[in-house]
Protein backbone atom coordinates (compact mmCIF):
# COMPACT_ATOMS: atom_id res chain seq x y z
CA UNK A 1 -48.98 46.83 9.41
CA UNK A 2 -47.05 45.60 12.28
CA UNK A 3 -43.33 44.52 11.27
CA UNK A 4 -40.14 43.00 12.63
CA UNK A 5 -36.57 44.39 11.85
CA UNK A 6 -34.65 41.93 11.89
CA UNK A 7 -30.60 41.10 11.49
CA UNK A 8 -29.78 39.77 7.79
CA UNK A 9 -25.82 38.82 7.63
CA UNK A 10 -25.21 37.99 3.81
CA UNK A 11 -21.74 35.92 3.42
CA UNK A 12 -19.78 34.70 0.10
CA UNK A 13 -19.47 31.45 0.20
CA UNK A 14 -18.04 29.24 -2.80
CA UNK A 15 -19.15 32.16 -5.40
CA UNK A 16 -22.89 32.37 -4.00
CA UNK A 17 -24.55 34.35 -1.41
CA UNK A 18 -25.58 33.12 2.24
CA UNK A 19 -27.92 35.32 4.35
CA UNK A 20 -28.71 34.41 7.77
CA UNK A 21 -30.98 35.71 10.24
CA UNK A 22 -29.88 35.01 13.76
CA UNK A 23 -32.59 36.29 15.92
CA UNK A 24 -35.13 33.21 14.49
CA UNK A 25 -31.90 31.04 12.96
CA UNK A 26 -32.81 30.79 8.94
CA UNK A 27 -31.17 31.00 6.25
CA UNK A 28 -31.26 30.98 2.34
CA UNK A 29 -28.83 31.61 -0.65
CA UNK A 30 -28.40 33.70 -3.59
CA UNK A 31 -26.52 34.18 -6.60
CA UNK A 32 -26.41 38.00 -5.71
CA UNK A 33 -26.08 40.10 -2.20
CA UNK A 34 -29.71 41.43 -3.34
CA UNK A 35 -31.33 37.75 -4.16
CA UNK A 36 -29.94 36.45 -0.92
CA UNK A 37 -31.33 39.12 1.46
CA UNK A 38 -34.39 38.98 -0.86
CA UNK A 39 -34.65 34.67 -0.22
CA UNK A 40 -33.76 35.47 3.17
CA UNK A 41 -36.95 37.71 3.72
CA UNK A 42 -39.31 34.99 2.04
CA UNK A 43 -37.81 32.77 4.21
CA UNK A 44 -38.53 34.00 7.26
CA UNK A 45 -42.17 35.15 6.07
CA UNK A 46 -42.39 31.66 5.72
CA UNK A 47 -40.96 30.70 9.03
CA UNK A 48 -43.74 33.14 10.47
CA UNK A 49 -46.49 31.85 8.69
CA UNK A 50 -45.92 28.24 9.78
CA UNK A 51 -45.30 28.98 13.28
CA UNK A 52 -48.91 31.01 13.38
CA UNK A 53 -50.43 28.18 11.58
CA UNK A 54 -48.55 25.88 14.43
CA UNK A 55 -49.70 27.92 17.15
CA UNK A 56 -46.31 29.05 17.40
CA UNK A 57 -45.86 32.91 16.88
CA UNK A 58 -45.72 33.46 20.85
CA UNK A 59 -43.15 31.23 21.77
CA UNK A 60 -40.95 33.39 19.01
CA UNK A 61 -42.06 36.74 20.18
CA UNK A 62 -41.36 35.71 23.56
CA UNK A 63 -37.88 34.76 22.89
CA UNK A 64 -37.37 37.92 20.77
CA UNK A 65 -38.50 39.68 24.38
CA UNK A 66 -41.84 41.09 22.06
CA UNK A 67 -44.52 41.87 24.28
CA UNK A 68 -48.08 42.52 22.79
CA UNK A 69 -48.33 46.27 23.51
CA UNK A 70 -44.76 45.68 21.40
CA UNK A 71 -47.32 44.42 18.72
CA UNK A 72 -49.68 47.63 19.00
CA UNK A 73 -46.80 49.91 17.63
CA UNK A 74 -45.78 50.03 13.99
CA UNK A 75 -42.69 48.05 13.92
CA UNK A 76 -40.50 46.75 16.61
CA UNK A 77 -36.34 47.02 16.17
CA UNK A 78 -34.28 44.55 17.64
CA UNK A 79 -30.52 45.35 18.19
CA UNK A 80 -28.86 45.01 14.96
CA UNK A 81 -25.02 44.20 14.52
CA UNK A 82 -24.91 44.16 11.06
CA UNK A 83 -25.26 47.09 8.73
CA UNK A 84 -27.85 45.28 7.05
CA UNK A 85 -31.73 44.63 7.88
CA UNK A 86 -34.74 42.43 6.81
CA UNK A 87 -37.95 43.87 7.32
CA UNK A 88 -40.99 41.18 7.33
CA UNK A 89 -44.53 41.71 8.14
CA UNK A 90 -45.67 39.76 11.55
CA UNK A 91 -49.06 37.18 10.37
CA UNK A 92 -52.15 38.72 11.48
């Protein structure tokens, strides 16, 4: 299965969790560091999904700079500032 790595920046914020992926620009929240990367990942499989369903997956890849023979290899890594990473599998 083809997958993205993707940046997950988790923040405390007013004794909860934020996580934010910049690359696609979602975000959830968490009581925990693990529930808000974990909210973070369902979020964005969710972001995926609709923009497939919308017709939408190629604008993203092609502002992620994802080409298809990208798509062909396992997983494609995008430069990652943080020390942490989401990985999310691309909608078939």
């Amino acid at each position: 299965m083809t997958e993205l790595i993707l940046t997950c920046i988790i923040t405390k914020e007013k004794g909860r969790y934020a996580s934010v992926c910049p690359e696609l620009d979602v975000a959830s929240m968490g009581d925990t560091p693990e529930e808000a990367q974990k909210n973070l990942e369902e979020a964005v499989i969710g972001h995926l999904g609709v923009a497939r369903e919308e017709g939408l997956l190629s604008n993203i890849f092609d502002k992620l700079g994802i080409t298809k023979k990208d798509l062909s290899k396992k997983e494609h890594i995008l430069p990652v500032t943080f020390s942490s990473s989401i990985s999310v599998p691309i909608p078939a």
